[in-house]
Protein backbone atom coordinates (compact mmCIF):
# COMPACT_ATOMS: atom_id res chain seq x y z
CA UNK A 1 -93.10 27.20 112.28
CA UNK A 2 -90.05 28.88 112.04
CA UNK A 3 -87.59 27.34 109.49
CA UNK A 4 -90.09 24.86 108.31
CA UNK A 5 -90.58 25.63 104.54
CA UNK A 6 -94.15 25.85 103.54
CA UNK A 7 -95.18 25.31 99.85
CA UNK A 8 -98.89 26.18 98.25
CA UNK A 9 -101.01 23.35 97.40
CA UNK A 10 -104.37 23.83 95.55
CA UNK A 11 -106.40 20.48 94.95
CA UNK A 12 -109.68 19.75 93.37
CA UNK A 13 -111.02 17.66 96.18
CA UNK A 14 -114.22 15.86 96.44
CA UNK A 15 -115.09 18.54 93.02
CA UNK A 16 -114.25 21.76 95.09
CA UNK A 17 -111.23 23.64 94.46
CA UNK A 18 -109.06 24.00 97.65
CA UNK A 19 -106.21 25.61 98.18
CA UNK A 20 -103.81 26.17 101.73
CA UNK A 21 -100.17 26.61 102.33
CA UNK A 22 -99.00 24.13 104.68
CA UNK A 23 -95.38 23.22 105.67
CA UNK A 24 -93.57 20.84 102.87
CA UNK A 25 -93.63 17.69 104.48
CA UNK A 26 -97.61 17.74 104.95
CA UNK A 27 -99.05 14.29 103.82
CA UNK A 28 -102.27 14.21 102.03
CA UNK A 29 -104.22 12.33 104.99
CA UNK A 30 -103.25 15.33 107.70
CA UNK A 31 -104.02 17.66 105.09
CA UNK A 32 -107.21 16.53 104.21
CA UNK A 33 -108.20 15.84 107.99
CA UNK A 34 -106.60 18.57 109.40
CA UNK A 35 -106.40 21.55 106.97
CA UNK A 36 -110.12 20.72 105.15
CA UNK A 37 -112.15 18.80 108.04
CA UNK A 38 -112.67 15.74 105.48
CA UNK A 39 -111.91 13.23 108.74
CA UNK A 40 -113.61 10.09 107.04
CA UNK A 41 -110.21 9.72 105.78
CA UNK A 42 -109.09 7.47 109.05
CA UNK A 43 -105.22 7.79 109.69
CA UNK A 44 -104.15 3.98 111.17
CA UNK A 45 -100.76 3.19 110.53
CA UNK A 46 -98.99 6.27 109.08
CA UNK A 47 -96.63 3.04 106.89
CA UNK A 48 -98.86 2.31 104.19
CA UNK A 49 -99.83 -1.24 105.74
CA UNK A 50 -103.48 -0.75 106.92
CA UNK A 51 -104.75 1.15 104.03
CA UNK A 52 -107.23 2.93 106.29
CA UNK A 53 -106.34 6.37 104.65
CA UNK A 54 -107.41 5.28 101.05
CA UNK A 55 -108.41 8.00 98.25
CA UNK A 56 -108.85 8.52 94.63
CA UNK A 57 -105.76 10.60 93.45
CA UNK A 58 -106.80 11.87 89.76
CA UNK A 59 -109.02 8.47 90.04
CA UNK A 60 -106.80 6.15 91.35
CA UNK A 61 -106.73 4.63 94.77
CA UNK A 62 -103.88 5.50 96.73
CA UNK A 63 -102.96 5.50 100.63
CA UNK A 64 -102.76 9.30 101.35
CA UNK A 65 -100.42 8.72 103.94
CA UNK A 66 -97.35 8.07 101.74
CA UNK A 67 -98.69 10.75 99.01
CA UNK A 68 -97.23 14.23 100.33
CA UNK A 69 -99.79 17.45 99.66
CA UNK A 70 -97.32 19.27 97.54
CA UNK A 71 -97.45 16.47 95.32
CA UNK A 72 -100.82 16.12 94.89
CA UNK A 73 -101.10 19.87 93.71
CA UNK A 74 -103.37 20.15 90.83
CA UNK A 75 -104.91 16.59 91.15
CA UNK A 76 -108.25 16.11 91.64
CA UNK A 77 -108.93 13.91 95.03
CA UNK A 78 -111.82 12.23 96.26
CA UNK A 79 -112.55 11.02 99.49
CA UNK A 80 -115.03 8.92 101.65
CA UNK A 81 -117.55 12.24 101.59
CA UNK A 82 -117.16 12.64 97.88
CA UNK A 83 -118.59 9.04 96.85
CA UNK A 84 -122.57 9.73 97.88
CA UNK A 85 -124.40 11.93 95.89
CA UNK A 86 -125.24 15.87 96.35
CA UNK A 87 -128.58 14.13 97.25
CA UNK A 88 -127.29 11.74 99.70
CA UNK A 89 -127.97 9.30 97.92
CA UNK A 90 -125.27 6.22 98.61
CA UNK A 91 -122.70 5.17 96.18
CA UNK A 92 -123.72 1.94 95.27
CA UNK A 93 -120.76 0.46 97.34
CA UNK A 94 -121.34 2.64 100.28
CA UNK A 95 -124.71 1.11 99.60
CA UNK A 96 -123.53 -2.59 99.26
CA UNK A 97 -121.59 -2.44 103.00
CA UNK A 98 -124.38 -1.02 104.12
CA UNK A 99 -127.10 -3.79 102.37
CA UNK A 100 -124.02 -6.69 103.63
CA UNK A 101 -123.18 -5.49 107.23
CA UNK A 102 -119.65 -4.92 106.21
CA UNK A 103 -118.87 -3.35 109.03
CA UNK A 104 -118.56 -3.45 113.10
CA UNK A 105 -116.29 -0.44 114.42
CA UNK A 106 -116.08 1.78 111.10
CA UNK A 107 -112.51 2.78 111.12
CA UNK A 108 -111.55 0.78 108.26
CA UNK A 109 -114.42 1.25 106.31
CA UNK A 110 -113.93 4.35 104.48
CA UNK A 111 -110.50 2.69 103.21
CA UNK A 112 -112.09 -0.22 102.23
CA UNK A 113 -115.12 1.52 100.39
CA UNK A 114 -112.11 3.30 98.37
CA UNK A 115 -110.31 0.27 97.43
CA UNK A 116 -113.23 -1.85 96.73
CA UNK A 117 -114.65 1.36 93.86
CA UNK A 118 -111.33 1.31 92.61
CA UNK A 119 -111.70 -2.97 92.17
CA UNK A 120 -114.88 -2.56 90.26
CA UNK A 121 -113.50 0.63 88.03
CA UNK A 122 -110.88 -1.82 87.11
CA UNK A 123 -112.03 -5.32 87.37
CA UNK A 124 -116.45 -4.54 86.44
CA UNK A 125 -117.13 -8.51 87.46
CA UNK A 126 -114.57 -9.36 89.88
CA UNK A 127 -114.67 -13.40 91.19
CA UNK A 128 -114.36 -13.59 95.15
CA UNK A 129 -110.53 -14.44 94.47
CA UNK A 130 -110.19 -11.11 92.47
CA UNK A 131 -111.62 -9.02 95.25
CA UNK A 132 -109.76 -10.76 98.40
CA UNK A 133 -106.55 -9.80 96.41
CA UNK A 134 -107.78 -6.22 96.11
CA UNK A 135 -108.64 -5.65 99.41
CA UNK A 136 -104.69 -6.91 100.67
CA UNK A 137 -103.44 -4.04 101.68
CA UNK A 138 -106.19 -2.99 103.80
CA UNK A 139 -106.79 -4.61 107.20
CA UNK A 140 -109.58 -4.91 109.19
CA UNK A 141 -109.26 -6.32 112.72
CA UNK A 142 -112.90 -6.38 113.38
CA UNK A 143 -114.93 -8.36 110.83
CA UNK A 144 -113.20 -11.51 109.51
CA UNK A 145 -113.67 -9.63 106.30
CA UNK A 146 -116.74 -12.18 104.92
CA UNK A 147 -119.07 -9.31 104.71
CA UNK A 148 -116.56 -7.05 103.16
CA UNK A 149 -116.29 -9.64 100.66
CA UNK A 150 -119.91 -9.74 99.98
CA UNK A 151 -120.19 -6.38 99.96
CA UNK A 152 -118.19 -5.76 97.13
CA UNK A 153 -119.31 -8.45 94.80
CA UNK A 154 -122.75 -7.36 95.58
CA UNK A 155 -121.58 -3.71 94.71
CA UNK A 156 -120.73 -5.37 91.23
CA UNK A 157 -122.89 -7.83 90.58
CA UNK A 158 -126.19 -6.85 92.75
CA UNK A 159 -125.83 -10.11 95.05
CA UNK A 160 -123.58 -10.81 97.57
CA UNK A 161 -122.69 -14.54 96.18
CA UNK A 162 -121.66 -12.86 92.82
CA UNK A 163 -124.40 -14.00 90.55
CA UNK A 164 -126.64 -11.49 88.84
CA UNK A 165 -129.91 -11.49 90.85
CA UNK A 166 -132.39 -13.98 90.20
CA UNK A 167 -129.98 -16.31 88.81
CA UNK A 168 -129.24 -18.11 91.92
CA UNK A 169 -132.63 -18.59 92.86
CA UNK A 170 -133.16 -15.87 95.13
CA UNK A 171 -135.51 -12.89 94.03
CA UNK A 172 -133.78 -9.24 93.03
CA UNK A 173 -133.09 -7.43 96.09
CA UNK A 174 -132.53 -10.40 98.22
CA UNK A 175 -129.13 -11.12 100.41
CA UNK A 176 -127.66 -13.73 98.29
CA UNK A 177 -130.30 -15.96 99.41
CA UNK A 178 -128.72 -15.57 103.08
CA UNK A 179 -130.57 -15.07 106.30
């Protein structure tokens, strides 16, 4: 675009090196969905309020639509794609939605995968309190979030009721004693 100044970015992202030049004002999201293809990074409110666009900046979550791509340059990102293994194999809370049916539509889900590894990173044995507080800024209008709930304290705990399995009276493996 004519008169639009444009500014290199190069980002480690997902453990690739990527580099583009894309106009200043370029947020991370439209960057990432736009300039790499990485479109499990959902775009929902563009004001930081539905937390939707959630990534690990240099570890940390952050909502990639108030983070511009020129200031990301040189941090290592990692999205939604870069959580499962080279194997496929889940990361265990992409496998803990998954296990919990923490999901109906799927366009908060990515988001809430990112914020709920960044709970457990910081907060290993997080109480049901602990993880309704994390998840705050990110809205779902689908689920009632119950499941999302589970989902994460089974992510850190291995049971969706927060004990360590077998010490509720349920067998490993089973849904927090749950039909």
């Amino acid at each position: 675009m004519p008169g639009v100044r444009e500014v290199p970015v190069e980002l480690t992202v997902n453990g690739t090196t990527r580099s583009a030049v894309v106009p200043a004002r370029t947020l991370l999201v439209h960057f990432l969905r736009d300039h790499l293809g990485l479109t499990g990074t959902h775009v929902g409110c563009d004001t930081t309020q539905c937390g939707a666009c959630t990534v690990a900046l240099d570890g940390v979550a952050v909502k990639s639509c108030t983070v511009l791509a020129a200031q990301a340059d040189g941090c290592a990102v990692t999205t939604i794609e870069g959580l499962a293994a080279a194997d496929g194999t889940l990361h265990p809370v992409q496998q803990a939605f998954r296990d919990e049916h923490a999901l109906q539509c799927g366009y908060c889900t990515p988001g809430m995968v990112m914020a709920v590894r960044q709970l457990i990173e910081d907060q290993p044995s997080p109480t049901e309190d602990q993880v309704r507080h994390a998840l705050d800024g990110n809205i779902c209008r689908c689920t009632g979030y119950q499941n999302i709930v589970a989902a994460a304290l089974r992510a850190a705990h291995g049971t969706a009721d927060g004990t360590t399995p077998g010490e509720n009276g349920t067998a490993p493996g089973e849904n927090g004693g749950r039909a």
